[in-house]
N, C-alpha and C. Protein backbone atom coordinates (compact mmCIF):
# COMPACT_ATOMS: atom_id res chain seq x y z
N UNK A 1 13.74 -141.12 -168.58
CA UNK A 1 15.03 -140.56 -168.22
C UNK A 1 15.07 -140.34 -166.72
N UNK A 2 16.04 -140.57 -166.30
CA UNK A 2 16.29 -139.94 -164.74
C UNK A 2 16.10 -139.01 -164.55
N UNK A 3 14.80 -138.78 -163.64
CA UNK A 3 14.26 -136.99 -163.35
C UNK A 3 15.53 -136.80 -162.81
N UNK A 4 15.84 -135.01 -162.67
CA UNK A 4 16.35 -134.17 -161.50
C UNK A 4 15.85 -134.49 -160.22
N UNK A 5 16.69 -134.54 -158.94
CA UNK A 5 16.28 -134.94 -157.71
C UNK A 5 17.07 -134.14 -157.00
N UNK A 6 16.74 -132.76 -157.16
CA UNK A 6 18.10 -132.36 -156.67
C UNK A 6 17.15 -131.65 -154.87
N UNK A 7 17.93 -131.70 -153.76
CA UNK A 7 17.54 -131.85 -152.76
C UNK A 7 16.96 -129.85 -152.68
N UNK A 8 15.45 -130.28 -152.24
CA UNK A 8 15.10 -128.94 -151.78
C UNK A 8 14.68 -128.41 -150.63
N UNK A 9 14.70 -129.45 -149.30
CA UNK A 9 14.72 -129.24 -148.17
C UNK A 9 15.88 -130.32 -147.17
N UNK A 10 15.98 -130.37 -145.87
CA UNK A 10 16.97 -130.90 -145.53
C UNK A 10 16.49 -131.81 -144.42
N UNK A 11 14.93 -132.37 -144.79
CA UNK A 11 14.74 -133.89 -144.15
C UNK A 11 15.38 -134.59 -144.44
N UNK A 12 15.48 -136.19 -144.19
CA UNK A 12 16.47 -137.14 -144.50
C UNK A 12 16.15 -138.21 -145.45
N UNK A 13 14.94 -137.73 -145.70
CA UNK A 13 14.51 -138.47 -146.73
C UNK A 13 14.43 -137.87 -148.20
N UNK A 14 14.56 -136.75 -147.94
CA UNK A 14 14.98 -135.56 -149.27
C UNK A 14 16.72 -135.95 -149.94
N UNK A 15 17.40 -136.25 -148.53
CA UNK A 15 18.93 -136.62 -149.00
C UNK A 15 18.94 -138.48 -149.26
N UNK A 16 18.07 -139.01 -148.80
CA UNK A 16 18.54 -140.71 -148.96
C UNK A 16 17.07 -141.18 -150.14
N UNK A 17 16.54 -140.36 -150.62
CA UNK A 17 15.60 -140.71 -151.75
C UNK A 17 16.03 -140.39 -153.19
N UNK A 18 17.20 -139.53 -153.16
CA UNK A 18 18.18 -139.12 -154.67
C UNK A 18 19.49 -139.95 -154.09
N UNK A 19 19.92 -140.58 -153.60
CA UNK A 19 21.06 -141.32 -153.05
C UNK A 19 20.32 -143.25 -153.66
N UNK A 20 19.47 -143.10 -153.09
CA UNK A 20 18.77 -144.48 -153.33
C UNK A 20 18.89 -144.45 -154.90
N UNK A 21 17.75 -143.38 -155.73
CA UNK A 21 17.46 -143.91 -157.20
C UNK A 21 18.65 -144.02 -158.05
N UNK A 22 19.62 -142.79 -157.82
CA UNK A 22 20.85 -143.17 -158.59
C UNK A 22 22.05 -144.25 -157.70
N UNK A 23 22.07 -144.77 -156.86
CA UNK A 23 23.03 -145.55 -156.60
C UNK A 23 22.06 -146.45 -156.76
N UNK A 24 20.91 -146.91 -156.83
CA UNK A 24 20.14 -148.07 -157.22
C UNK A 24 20.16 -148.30 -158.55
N UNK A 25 20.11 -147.16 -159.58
CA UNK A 25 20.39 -147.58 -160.91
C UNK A 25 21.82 -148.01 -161.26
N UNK A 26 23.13 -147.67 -160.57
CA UNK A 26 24.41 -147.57 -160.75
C UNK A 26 24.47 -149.30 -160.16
N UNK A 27 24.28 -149.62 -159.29
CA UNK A 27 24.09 -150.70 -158.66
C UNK A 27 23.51 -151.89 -159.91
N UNK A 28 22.46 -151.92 -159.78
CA UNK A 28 21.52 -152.63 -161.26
C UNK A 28 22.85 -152.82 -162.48
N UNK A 29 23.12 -151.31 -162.90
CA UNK A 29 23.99 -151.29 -164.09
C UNK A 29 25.09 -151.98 -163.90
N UNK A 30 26.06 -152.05 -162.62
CA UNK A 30 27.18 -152.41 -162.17
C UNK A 30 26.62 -153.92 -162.81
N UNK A 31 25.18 -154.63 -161.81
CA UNK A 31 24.98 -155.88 -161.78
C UNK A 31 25.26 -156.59 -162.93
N UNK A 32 24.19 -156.43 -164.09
CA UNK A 32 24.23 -156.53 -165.41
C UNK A 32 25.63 -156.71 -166.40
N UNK A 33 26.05 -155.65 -166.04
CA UNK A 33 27.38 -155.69 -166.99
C UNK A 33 28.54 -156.91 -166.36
N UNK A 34 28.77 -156.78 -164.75
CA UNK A 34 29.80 -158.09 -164.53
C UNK A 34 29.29 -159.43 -164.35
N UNK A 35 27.38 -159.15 -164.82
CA UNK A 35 27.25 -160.76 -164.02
C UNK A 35 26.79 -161.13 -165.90
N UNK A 36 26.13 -160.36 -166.40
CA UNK A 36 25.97 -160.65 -168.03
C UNK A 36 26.29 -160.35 -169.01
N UNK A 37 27.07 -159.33 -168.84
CA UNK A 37 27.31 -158.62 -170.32
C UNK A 37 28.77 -159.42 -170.18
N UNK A 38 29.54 -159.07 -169.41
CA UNK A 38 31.30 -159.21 -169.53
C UNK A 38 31.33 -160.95 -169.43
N UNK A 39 30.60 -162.00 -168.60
CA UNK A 39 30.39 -163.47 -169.33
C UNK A 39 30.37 -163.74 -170.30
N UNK A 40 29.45 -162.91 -171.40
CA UNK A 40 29.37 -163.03 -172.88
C UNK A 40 30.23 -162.96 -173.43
N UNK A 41 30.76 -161.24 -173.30
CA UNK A 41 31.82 -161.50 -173.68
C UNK A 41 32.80 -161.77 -173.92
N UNK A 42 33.15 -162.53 -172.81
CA UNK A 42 34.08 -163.63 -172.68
C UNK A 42 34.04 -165.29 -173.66
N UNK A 43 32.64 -165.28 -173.71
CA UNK A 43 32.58 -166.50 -174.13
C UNK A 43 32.39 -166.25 -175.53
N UNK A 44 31.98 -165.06 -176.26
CA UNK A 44 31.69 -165.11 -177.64
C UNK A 44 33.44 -163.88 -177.99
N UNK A 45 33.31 -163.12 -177.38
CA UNK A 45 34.62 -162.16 -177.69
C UNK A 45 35.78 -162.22 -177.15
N UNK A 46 36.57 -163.12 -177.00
CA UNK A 46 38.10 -163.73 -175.51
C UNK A 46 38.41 -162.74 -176.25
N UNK A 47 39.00 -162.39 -177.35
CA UNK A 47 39.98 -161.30 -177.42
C UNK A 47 39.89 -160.34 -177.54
N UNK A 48 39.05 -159.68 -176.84
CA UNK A 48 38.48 -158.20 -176.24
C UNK A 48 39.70 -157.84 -175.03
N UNK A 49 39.59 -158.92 -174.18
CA UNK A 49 40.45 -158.60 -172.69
C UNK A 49 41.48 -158.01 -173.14
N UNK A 50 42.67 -157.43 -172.34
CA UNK A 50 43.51 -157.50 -172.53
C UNK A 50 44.11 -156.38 -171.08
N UNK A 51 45.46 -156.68 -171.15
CA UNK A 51 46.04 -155.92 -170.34
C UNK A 51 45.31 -155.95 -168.73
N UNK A 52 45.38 -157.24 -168.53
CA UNK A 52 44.82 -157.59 -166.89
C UNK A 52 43.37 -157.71 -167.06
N UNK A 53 42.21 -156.57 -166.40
CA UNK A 53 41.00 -156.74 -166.73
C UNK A 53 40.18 -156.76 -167.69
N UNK A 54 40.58 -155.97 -168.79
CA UNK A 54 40.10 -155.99 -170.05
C UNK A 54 38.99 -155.12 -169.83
N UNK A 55 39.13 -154.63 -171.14
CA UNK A 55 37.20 -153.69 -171.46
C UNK A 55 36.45 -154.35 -171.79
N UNK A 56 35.15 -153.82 -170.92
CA UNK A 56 34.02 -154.54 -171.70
C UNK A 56 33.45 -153.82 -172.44
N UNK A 57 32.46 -154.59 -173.73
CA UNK A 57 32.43 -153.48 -175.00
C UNK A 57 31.04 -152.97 -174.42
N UNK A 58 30.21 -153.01 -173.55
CA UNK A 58 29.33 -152.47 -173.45
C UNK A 58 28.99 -151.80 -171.35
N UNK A 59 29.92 -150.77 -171.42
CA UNK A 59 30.13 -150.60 -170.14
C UNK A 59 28.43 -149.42 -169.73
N UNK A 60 27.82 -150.44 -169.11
CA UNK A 60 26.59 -149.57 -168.59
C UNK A 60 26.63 -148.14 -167.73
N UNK A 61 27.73 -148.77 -166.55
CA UNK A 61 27.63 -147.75 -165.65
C UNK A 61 28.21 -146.69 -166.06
N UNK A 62 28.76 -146.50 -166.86
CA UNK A 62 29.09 -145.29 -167.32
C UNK A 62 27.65 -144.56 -167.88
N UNK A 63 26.68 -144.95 -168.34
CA UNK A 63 25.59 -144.00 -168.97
C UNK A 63 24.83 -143.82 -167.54
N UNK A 64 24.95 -144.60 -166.59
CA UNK A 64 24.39 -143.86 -165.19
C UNK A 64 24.98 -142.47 -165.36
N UNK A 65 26.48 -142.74 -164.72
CA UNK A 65 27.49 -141.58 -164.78
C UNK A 65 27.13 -140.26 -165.32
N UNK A 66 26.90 -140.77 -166.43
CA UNK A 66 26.68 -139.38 -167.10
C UNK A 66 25.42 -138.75 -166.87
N UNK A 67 24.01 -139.41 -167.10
CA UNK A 67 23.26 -138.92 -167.41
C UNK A 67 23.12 -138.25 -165.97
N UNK A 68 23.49 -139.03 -164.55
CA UNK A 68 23.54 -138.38 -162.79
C UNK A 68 23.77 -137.32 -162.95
N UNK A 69 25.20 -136.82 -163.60
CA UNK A 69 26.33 -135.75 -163.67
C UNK A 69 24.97 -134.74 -164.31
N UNK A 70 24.68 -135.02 -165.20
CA UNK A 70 23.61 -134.34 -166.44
C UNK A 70 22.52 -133.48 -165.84
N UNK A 71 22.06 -134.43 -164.97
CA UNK A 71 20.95 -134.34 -164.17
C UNK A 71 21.66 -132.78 -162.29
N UNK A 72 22.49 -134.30 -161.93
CA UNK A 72 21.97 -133.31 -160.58
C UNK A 72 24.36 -132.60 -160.52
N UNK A 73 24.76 -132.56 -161.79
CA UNK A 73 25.70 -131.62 -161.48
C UNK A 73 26.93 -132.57 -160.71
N UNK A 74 27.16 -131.94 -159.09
CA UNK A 74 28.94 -132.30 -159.01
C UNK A 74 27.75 -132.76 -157.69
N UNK A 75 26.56 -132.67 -157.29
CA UNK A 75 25.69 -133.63 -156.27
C UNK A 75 25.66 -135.26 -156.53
N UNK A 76 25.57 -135.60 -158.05
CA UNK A 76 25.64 -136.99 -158.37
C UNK A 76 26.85 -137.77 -158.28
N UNK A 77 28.38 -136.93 -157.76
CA UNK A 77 29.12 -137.80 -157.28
C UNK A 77 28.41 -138.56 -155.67
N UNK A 78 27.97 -137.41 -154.86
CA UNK A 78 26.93 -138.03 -153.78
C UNK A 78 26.27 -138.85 -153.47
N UNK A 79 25.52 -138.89 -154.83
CA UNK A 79 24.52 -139.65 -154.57
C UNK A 79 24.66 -141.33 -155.07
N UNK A 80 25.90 -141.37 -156.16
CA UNK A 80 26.60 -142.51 -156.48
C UNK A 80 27.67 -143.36 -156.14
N UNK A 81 27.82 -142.45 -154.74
CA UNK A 81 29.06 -143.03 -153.96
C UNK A 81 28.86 -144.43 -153.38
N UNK A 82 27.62 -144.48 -153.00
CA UNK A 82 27.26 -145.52 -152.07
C UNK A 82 27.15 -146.88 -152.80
N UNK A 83 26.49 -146.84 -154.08
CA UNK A 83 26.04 -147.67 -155.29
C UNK A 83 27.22 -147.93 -155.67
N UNK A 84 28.70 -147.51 -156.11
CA UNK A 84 29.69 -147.40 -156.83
C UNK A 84 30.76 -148.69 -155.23
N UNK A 85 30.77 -148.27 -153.93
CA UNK A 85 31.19 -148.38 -153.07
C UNK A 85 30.66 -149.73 -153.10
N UNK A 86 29.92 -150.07 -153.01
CA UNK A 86 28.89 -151.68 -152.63
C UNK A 86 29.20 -152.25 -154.13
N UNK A 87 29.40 -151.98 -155.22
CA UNK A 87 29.42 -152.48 -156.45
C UNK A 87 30.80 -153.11 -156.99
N UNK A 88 31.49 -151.76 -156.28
CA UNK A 88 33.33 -152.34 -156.22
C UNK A 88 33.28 -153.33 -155.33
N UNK A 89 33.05 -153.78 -154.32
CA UNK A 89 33.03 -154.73 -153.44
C UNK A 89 32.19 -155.91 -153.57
N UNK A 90 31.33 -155.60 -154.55
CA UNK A 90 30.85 -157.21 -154.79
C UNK A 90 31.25 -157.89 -156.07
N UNK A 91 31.75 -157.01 -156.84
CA UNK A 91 31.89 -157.42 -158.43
C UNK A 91 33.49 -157.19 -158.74
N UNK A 92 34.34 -156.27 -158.51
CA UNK A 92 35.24 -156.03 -158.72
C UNK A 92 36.75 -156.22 -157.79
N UNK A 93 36.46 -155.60 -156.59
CA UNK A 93 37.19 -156.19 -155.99
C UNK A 93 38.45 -155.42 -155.37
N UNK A 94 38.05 -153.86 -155.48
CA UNK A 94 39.58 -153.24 -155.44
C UNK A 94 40.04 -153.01 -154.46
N UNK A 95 41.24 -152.74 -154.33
CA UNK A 95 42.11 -153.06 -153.53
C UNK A 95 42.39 -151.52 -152.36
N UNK A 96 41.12 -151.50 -151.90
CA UNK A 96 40.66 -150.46 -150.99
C UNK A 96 42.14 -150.11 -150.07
N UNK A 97 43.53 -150.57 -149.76
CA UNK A 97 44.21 -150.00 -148.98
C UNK A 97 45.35 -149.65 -150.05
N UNK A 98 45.23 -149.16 -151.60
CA UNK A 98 45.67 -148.47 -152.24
C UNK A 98 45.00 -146.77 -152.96
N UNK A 99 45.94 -146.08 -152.71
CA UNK A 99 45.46 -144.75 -153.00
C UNK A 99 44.88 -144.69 -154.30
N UNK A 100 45.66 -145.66 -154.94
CA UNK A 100 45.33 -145.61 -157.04
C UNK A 100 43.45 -145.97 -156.81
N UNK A 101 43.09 -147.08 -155.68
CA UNK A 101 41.59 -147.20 -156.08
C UNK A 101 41.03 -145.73 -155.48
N UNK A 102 41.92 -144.99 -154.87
CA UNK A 102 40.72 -143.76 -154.77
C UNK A 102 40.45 -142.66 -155.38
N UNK A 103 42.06 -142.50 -156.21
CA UNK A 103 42.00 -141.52 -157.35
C UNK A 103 41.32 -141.90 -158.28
N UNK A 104 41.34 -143.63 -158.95
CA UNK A 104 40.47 -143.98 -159.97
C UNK A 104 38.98 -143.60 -159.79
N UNK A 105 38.74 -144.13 -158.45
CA UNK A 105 37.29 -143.26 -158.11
C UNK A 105 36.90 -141.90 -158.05
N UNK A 106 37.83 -140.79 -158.12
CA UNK A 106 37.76 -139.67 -158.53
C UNK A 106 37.36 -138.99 -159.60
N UNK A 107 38.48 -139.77 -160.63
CA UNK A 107 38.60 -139.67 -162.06
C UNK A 107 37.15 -140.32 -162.36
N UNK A 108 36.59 -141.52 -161.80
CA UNK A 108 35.61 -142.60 -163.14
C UNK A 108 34.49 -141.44 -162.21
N UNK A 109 33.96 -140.83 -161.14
CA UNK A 109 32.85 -140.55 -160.90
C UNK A 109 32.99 -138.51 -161.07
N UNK A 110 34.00 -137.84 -160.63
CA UNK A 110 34.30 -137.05 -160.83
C UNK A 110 34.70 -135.97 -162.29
N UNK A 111 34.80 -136.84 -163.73
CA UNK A 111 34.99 -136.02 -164.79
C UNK A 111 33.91 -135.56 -165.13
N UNK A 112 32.62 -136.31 -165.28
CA UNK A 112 31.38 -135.33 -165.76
C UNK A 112 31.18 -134.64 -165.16
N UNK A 113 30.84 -134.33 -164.34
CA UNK A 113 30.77 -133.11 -163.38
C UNK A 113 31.42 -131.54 -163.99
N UNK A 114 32.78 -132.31 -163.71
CA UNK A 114 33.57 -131.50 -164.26
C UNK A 114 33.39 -130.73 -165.18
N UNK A 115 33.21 -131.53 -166.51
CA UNK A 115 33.07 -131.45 -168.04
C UNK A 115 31.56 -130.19 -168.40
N UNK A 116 30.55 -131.04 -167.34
CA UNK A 116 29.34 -130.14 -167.16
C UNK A 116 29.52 -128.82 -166.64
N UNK A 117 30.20 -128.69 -165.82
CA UNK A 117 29.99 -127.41 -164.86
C UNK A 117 30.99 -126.57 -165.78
N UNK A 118 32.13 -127.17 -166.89
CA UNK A 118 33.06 -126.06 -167.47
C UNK A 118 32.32 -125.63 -168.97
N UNK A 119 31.46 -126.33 -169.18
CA UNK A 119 30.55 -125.94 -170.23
C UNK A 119 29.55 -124.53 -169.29
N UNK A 120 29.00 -125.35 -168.35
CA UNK A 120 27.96 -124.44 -168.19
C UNK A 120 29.04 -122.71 -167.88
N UNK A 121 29.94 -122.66 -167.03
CA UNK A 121 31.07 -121.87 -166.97
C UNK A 121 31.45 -120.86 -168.32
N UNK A 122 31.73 -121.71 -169.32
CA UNK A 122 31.75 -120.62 -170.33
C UNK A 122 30.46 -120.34 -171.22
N UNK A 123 29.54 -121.06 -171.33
CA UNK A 123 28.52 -120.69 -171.59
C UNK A 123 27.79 -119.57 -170.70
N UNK A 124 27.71 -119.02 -169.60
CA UNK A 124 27.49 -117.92 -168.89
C UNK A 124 28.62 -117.20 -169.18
N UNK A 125 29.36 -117.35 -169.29
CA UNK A 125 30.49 -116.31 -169.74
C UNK A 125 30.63 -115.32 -170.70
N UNK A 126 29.56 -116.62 -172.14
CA UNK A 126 29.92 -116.37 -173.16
C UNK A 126 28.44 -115.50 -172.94
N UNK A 127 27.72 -115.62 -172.38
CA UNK A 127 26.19 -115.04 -171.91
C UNK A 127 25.46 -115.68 -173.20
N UNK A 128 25.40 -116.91 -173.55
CA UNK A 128 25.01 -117.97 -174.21
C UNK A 128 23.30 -117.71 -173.40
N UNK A 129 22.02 -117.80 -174.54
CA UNK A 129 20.99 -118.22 -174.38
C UNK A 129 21.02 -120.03 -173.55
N UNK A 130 20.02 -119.96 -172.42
CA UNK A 130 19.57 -121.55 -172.47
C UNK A 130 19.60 -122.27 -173.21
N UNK A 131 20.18 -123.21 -173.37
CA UNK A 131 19.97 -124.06 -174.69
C UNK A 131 18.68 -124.99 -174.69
N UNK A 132 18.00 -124.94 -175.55
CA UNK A 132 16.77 -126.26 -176.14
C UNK A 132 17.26 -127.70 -175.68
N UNK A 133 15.85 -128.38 -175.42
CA UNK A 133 15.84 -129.77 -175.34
C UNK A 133 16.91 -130.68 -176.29
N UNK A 134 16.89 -130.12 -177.24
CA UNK A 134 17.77 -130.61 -178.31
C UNK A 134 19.32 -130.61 -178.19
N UNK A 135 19.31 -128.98 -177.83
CA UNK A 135 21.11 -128.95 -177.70
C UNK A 135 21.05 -129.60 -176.74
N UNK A 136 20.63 -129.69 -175.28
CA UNK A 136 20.94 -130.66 -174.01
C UNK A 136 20.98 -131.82 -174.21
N UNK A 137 20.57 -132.37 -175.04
CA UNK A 137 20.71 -133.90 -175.37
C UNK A 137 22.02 -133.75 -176.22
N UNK A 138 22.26 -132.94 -177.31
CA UNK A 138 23.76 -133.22 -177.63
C UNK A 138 24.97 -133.33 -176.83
N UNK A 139 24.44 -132.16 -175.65
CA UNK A 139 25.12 -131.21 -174.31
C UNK A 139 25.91 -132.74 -174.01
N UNK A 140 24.93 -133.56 -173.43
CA UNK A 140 24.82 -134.79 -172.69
C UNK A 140 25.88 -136.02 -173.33
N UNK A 141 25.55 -136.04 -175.05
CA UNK A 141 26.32 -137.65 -175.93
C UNK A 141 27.52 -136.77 -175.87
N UNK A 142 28.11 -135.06 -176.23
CA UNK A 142 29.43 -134.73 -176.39
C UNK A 142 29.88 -134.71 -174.99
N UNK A 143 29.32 -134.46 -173.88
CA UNK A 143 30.19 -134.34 -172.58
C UNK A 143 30.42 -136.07 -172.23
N UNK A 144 29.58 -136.71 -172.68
CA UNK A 144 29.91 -138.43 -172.55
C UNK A 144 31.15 -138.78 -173.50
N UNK A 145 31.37 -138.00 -174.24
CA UNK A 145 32.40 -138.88 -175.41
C UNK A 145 33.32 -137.73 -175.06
N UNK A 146 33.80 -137.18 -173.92
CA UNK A 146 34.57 -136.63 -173.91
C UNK A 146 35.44 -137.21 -172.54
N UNK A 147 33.98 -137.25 -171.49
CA UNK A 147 34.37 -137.95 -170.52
C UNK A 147 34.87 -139.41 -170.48
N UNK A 148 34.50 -139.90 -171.66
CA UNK A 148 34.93 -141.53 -171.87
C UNK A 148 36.70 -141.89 -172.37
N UNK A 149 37.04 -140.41 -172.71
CA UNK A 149 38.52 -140.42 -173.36
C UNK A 149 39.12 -140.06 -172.31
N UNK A 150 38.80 -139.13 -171.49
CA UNK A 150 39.57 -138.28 -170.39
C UNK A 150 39.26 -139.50 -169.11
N UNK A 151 38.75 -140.03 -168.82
CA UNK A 151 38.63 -140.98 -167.77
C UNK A 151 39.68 -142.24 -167.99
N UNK A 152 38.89 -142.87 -169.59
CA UNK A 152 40.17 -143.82 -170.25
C UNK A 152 41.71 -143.18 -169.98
N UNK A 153 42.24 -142.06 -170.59
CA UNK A 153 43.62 -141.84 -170.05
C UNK A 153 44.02 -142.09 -169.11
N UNK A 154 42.76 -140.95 -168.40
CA UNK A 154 43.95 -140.68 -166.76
C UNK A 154 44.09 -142.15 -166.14
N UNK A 155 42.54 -143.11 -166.15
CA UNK A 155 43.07 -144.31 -165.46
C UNK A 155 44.11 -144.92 -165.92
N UNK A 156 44.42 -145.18 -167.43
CA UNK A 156 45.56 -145.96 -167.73
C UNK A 156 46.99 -145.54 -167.20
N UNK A 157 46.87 -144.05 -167.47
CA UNK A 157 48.14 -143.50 -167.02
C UNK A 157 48.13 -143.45 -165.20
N UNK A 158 47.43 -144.07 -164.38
CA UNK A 158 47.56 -144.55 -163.40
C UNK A 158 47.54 -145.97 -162.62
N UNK A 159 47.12 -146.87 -164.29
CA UNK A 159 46.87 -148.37 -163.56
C UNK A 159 47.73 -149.04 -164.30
N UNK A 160 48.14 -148.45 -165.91
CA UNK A 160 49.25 -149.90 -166.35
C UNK A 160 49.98 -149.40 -166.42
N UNK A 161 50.92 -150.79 -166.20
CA UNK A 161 52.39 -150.65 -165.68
C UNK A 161 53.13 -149.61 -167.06
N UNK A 162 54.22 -148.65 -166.41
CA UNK A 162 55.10 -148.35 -167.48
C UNK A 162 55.39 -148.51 -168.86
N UNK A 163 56.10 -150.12 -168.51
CA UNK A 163 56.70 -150.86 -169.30
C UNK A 163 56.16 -151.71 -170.44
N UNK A 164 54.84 -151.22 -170.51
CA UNK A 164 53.60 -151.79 -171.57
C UNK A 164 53.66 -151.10 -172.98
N UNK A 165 53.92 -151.31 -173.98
CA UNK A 165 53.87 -150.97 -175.25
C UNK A 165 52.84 -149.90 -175.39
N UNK A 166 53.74 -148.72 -176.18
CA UNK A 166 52.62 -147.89 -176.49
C UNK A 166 51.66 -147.56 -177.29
N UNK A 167 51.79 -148.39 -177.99
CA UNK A 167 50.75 -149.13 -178.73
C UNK A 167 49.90 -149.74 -177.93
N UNK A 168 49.89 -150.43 -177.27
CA UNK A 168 48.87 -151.92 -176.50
C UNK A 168 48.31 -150.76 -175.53
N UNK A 169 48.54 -149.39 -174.86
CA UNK A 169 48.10 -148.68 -174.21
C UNK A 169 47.47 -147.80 -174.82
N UNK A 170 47.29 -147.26 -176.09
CA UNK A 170 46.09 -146.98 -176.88
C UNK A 170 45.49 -147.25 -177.37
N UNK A 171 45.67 -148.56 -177.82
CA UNK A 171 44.34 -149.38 -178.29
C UNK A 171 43.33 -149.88 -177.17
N UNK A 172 44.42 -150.25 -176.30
CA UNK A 172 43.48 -150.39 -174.83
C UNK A 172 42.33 -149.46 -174.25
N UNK A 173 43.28 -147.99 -174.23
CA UNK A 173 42.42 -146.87 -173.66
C UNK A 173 41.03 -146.59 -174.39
N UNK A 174 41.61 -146.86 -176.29
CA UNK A 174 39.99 -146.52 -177.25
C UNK A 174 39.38 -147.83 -176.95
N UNK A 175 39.66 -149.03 -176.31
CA UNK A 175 38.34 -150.03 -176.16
C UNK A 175 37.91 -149.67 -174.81
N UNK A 176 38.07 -149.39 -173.70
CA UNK A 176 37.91 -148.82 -172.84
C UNK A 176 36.81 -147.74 -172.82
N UNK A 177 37.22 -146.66 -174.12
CA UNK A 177 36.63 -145.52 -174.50
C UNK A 177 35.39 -145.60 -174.89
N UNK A 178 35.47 -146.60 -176.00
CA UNK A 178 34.17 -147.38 -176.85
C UNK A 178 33.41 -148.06 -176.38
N UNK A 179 33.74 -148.91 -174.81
CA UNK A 179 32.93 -149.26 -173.89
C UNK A 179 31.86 -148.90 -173.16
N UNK A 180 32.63 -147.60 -172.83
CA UNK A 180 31.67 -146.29 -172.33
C UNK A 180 31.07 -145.88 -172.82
N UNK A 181 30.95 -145.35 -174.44
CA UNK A 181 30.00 -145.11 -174.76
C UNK A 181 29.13 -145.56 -175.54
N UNK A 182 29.41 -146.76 -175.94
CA UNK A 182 28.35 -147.84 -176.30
C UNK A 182 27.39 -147.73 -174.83
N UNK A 183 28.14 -147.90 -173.90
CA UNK A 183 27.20 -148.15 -172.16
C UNK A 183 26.14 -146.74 -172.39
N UNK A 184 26.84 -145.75 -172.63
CA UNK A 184 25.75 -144.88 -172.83
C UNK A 184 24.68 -144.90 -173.69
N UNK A 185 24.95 -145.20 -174.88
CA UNK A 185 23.80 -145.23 -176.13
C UNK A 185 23.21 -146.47 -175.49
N UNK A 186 23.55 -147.78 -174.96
CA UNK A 186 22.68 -148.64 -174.36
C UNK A 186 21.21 -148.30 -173.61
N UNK A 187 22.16 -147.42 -172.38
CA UNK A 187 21.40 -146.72 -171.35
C UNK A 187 20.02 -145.63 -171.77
N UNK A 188 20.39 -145.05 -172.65
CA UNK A 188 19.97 -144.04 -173.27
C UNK A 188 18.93 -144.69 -174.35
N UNK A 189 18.62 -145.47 -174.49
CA UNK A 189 17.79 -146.57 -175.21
C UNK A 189 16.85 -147.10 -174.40
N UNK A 190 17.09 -148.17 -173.36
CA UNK A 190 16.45 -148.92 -172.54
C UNK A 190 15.98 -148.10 -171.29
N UNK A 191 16.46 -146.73 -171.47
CA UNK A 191 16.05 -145.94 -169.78
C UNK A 191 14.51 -145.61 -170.04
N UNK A 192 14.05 -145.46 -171.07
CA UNK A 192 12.86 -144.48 -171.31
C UNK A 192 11.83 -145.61 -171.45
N UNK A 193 11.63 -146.82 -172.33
CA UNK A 193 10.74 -147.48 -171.86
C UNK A 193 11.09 -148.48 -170.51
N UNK A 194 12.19 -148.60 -169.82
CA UNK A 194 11.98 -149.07 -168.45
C UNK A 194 11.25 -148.42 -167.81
N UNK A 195 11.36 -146.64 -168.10
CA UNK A 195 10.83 -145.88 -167.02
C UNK A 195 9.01 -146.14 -167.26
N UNK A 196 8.72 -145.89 -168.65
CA UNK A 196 7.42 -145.75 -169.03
C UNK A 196 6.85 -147.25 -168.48
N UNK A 197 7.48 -148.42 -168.45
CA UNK A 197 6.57 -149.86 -167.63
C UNK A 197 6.10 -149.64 -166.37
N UNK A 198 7.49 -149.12 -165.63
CA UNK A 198 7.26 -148.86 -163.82
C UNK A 198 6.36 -147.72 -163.67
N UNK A 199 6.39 -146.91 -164.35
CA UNK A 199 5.06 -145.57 -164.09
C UNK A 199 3.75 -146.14 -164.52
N UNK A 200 3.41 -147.00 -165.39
CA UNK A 200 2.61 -147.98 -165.67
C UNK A 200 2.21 -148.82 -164.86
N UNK A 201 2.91 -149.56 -164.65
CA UNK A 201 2.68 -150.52 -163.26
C UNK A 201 2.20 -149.38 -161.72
N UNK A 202 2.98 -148.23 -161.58
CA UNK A 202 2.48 -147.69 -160.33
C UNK A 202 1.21 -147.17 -160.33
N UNK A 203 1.17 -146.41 -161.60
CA UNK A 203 -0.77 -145.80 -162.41
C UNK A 203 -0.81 -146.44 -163.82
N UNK A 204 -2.04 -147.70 -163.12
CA UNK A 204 -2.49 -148.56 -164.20
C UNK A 204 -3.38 -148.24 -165.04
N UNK A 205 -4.12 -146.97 -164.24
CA UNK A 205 -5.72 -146.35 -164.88
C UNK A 205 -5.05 -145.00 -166.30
């Protein structure tokens, strides 16, 4: 899993060594999904697309997203800016002298955070015990399947047009939705023995 990296002194390598691992994983994930996953599914699933870009059914970067948010709070918009910034620009393509690509970037990197910090909020409120390894891992799949609906909206209700059936704009938003968190249960699968090879490979003894 993605340790915590959360900065405890203010060398520059304390701030560009949690900037690197999560915009390096966000980066990777970005890679994967537009150069292999969304080919596929193009070629085995055409009628997935729809409504301009279409969802892909297995959106990775979203289980970065979350698990960052999980990890280092409303810091992992920070540290994913850079990864997210270089990723839109090589794979996607947006249209950087519109305001909609910067609110979308608000909304897609900005809701977990959110979602996290209003849990943790009433949970001190409620003067809630720490929760166990266990509840934090639920903490983590319910603030993902919450963030995957609330992100799906707000973007739609900022990227398609009006005049689109309202129908074709909720079926859209739940493949969208289901994208995300398939990307998560993906992530959340393949993160733990990726991690266990490379700690392997660094201590072989």
């Amino acid at each position: 899993m993605l340790s915590s990296t959360r900065v405890t002194h203010s060398s520059p390598f304390s701030v560009l060594r949690p900037v690197a691992v999560h915009s390096g994983a966000l980066f990777l994930a970005m890679a994967v999904t537009w150069l292999v996953i969304s080919p596929l599914q193009k070629l085995i699933l055409p009628q997935i697309g729809m409504l301009g870009g279409g969802a892909i059914l297995i959106y990775l970067p979203f289980g970065i997203k979350i698990i960052s948010a999980f990890f280092e709070g409303w810091r992992s918009i920070l540290y994913l800016l850079p990864g997210a910034i270089l990723a839109s620009v090589l794979f996607i393509d947006l249209p950087w002298g519109s305001s909609r690509t910067y609110i979308s970037l608000c909304i897609s990197y900005g809701t977990a955070p959110f979602i996290f910090s209003a849990i943790d909020w009433a949970s001190r409120c409620g003067h809630h015990v720490p929760p166990s390894p266990e509840l934090s891992w639920r903490k983590l799949i319910a603030v993902g399947f919450l963030s995957s609906i609330m992100i799906s909206l707000l973007i739609h209700i900022f990227y398609v047009p009006h005049d689109t059936a309202s129908f074709d704009l909720r079926l859209n938003a739940i493949k969208f939705a289901l994208g995300d968190m398939l990307g998560l249960i993906a992530v959340l699968a393949l993160l733990p023995p990726v991690l266990n090879f490379v700690l392997h490979r660094a201590n072989p003894n």
